[in-house]
Protein backbone atom coordinates (compact mmCIF):
# COMPACT_ATOMS: atom_id res chain seq x y z
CA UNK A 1 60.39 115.74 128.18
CA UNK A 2 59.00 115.53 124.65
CA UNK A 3 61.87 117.72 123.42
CA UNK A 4 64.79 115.78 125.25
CA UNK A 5 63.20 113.14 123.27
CA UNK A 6 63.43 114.53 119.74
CA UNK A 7 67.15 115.85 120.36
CA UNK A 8 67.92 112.40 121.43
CA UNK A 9 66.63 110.66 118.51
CA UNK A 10 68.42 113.28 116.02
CA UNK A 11 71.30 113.15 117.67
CA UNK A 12 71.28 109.34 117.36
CA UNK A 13 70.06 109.58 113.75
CA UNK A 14 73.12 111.51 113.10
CA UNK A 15 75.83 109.39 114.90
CA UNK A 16 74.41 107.01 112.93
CA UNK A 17 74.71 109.26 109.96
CA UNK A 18 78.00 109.54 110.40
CA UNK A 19 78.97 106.17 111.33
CA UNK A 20 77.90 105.22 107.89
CA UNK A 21 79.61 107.82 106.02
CA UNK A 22 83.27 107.02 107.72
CA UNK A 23 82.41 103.13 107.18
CA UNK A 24 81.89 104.14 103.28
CA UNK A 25 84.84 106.56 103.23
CA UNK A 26 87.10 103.72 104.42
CA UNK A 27 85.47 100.68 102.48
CA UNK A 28 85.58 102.47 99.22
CA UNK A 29 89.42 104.16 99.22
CA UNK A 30 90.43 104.63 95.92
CA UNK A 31 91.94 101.97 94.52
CA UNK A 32 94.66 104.17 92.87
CA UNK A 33 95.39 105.37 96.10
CA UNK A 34 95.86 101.82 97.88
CA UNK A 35 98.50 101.55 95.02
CA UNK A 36 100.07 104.69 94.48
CA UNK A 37 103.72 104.53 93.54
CA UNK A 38 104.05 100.94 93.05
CA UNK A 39 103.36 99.99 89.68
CA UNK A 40 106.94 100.11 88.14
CA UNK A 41 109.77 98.25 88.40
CA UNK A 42 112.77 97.44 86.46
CA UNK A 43 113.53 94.56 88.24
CA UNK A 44 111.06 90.95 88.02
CA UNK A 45 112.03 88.84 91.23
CA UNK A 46 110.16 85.09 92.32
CA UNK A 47 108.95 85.73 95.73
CA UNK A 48 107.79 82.74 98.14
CA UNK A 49 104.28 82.80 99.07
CA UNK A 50 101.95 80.06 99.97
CA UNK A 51 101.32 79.09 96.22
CA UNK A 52 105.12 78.51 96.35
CA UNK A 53 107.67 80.71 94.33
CA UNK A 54 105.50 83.30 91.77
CA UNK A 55 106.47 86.63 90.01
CA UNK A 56 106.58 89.37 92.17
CA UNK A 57 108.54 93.02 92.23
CA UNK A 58 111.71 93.53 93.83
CA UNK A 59 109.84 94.85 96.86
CA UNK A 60 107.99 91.42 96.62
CA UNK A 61 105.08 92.20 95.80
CA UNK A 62 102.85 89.82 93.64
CA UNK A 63 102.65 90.28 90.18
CA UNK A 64 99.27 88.90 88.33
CA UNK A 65 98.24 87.84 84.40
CA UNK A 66 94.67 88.85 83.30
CA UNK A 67 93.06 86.07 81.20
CA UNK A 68 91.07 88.26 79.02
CA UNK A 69 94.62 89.64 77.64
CA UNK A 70 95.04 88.71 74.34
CA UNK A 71 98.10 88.63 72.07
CA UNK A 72 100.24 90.08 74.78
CA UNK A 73 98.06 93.10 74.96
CA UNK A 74 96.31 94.52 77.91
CA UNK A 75 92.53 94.50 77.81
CA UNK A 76 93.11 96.26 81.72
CA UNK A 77 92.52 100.18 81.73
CA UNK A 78 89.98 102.72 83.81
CA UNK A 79 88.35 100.93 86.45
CA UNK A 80 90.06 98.23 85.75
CA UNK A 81 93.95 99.77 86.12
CA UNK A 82 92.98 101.27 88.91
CA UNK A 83 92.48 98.08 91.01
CA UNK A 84 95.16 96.40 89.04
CA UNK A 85 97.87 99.21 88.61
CA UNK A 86 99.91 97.64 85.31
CA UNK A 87 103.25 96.66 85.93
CA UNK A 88 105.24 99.68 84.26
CA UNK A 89 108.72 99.51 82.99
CA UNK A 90 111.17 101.93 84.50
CA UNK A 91 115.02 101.71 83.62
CA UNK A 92 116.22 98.74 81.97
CA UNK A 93 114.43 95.65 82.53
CA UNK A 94 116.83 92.93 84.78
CA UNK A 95 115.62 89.44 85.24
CA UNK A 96 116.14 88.06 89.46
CA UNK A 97 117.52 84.95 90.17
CA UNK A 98 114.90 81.78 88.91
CA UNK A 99 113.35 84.39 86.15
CA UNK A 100 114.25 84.02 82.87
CA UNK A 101 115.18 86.93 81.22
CA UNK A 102 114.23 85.84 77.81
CA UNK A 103 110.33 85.85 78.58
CA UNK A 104 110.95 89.32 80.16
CA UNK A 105 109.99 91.83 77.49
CA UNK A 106 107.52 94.70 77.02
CA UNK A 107 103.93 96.08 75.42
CA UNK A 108 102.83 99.02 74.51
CA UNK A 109 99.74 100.59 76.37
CA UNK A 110 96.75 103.11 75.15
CA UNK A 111 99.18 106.32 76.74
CA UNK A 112 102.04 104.78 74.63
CA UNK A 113 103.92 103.57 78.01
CA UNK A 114 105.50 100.29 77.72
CA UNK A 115 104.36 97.59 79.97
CA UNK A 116 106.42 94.81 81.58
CA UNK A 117 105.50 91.59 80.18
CA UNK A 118 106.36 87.88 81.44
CA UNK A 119 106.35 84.97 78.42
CA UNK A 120 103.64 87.20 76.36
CA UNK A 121 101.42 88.16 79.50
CA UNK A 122 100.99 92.05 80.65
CA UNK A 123 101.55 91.81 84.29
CA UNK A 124 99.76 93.57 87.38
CA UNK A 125 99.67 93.98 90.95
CA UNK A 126 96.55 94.32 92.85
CA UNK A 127 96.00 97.27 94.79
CA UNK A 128 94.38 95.40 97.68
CA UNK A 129 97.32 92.80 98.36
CA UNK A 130 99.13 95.03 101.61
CA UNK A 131 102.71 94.11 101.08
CA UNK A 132 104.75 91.09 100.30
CA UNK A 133 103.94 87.35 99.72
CA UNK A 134 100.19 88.26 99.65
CA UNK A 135 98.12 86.45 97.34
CA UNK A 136 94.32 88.39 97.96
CA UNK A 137 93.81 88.99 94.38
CA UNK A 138 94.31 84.93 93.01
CA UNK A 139 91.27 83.77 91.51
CA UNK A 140 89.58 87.00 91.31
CA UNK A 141 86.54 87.19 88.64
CA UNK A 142 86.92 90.98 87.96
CA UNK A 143 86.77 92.97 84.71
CA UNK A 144 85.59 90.32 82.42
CA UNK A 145 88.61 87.46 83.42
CA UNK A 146 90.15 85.82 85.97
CA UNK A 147 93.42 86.34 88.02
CA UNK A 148 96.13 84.77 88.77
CA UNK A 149 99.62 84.54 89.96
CA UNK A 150 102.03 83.79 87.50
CA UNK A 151 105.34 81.01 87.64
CA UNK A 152 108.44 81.42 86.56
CA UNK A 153 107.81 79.67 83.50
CA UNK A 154 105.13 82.32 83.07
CA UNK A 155 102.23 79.82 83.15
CA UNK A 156 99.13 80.74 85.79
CA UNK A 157 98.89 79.41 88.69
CA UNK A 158 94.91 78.34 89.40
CA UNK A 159 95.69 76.56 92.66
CA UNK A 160 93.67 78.49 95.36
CA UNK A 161 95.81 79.75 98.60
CA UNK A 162 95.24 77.62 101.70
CA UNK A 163 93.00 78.64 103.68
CA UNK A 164 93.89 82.19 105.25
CA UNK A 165 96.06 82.73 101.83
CA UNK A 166 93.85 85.88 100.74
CA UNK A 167 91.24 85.00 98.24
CA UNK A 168 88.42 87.26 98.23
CA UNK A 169 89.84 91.01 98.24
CA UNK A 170 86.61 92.16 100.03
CA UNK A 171 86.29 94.46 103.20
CA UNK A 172 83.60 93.72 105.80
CA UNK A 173 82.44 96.33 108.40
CA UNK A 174 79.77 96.46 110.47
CA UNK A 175 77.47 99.89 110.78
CA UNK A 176 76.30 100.72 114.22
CA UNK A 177 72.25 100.67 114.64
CA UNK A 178 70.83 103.03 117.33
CA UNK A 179 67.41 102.45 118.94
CA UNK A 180 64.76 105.06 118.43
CA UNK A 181 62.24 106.12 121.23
């Protein structure tokens, strides 16, 4: 009986083991990962969301300023890039309808890449917005600034999403507990 017992309890302490490890493995995906492939463009588009009509790729996904850029220079790179992937210029740079073309322009990064650039402001998408429209990093504190979306007379937007508009970016799980004997 004793030893039923004591396979019992390790086999619950390593369910629970495990439980915790594919919880982590899924909470904490890389953030280059979440983004992979997405961070060029040679097309700027405005893209309805709930914040009205912002920057956003020709896919349509959101495209973000960093307030801690300074002099039209990014101030976003390791960590940092990784959750918000810098908008890179590929091909010629074309203006969609409603953006201007003349605040579409370019900066140089650390790697010598250019970066696309909207009325002086790097831009970036976050890597935790899933597709179109979505708004999840607006208002984020991250890195040392704030983020936000950006118009298309390339001013931020600091109006907050209504409610159910995606403003925290964070992932909650629960981890399964298992009695002991």
């Amino acid at each position: 009986m004793l030893k039923r017992i004591v396979l019992v309890a390790a086999l619950g302490v390593a369910l629970a083991a495990a439980g915790v490890a594919a919880a982590a493995a899924v909470t904490h995906q890389s953030p280059r990962s979440l983004a992979a492939g997405s961070a060029t463009a040679g097309r700027v588009t405005l893209h309805k969301t709930a914040l009205g009509k912002v920057l956003a790729t020709s896919s349509g996904r959101t495209l973000y300023l960093f307030m801690k850029d300074k002099n039209g220079h990014s101030a976003c790179y390791g960590q940092c890039a990784g959750y918000w992937p810098p908008l890179m210029k590929k091909g010629a740079l074309r203006a969609g309808p409603g953006v201007k073309a003349k605040l579409l322009g370019t900066t140089k990064r650390k790697n010598g890449k250019r970066q696309v650039t909207y009325h002086g402001h790097p831009l970036y998408l976050y890597s935790l917005d899933g597709g179109a429209g979505q708004l999840e990093g607006q208002r984020q504190n991250n890195f040392g600034g704030k983020w936000y979306v950006v118009s298309a007379a390339g001013r931020a937007i600091k109006a907050a999403p209504p409610a159910g508009g995606g403003t925290t970016g964070t992932t909650t799980y629960t981890v399964p507990t298992y009695p002991y004997p």
